[in-house]
Protein backbone atom coordinates (compact mmCIF):
# COMPACT_ATOMS: atom_id res chain seq x y z
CA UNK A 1 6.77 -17.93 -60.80
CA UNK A 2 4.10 -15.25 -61.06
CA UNK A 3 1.89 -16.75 -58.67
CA UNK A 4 5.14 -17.62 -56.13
CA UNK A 5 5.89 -13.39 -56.86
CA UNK A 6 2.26 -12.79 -55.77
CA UNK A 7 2.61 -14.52 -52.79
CA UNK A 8 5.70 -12.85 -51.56
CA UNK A 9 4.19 -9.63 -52.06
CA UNK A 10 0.73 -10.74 -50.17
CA UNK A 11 3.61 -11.70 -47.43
CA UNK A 12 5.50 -8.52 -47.70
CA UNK A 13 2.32 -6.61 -47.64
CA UNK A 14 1.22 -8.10 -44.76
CA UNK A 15 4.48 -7.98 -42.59
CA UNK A 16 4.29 -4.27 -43.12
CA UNK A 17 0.92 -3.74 -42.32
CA UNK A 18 1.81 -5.47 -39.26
CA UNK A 19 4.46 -3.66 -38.70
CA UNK A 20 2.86 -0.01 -39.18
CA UNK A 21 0.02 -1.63 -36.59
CA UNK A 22 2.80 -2.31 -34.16
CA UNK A 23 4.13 1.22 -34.58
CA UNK A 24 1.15 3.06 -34.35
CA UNK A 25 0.41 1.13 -31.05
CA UNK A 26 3.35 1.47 -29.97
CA UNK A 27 3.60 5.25 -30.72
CA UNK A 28 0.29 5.93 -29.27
CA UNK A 29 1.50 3.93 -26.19
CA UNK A 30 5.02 6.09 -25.98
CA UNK A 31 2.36 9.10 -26.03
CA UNK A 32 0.11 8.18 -23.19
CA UNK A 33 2.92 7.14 -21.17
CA UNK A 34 4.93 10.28 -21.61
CA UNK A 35 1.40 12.22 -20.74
CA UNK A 36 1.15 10.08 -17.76
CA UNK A 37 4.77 11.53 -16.86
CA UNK A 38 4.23 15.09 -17.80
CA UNK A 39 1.12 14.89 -15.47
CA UNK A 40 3.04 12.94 -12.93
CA UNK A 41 6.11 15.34 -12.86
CA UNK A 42 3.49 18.61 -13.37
CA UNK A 43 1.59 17.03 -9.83
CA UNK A 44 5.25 16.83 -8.14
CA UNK A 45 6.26 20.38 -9.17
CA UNK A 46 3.29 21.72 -7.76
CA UNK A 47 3.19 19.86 -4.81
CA UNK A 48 7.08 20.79 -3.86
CA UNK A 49 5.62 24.19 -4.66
CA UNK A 50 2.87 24.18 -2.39
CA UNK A 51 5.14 22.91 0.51
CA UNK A 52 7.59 25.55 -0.12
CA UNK A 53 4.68 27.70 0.39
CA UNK A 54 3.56 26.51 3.66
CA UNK A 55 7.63 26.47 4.65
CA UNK A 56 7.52 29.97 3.90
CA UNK A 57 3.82 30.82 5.29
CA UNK A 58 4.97 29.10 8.91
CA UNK A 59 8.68 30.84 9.13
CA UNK A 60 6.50 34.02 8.81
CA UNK A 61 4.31 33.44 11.05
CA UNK A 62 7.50 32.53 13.23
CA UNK A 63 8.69 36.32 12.83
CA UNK A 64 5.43 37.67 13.05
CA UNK A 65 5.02 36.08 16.84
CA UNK A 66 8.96 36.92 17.71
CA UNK A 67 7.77 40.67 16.67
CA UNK A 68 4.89 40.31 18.64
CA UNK A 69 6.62 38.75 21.86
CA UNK A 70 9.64 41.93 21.71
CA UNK A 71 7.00 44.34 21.50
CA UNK A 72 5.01 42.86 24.51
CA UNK A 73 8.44 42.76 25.86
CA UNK A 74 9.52 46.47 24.94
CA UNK A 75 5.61 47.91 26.51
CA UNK A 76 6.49 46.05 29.37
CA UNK A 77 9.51 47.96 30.14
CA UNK A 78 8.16 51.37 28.94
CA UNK A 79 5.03 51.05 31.96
């Protein structure tokens, strides 16, 4: 009986070993994916970011050559 106790403890030990090996990999995997992710998602936020940027930078320059055409406009009139 002792030696049939031993074994199921050998077993026992062993299915939890494997078990914590699983985890761990399995944690550590969870953790690279969810970096992946966060570096994914950062990338996209700063890339809608950017483009909002150049959005902004060309309606700007929009105004900037409608100011420029009235004035041209307005010193025509005033010669």
């Amino acid at each position: 009986m002792a030696a049939n106790t031993r074994s199921k403890q050998q077993v026992k030990n062993e299915l939890t070993s494997t078990l914590e090996s699983n985890n761990t990999l399995s944690l550590t995997q969870l953790v690279e994916d969810l970096d992946v992710h966060y570096t994914k998602q950062s990338n996209n936020v700063v890339q809608h970011t950017l483009e909002k940027w150049d959005a902004y930078r060309e309606y700007e320059q929009q105004q900037l050559e409608s100011i420029k055409l009235l004035t041209q406009d307005e010193m025509l009139k005033i010669d």
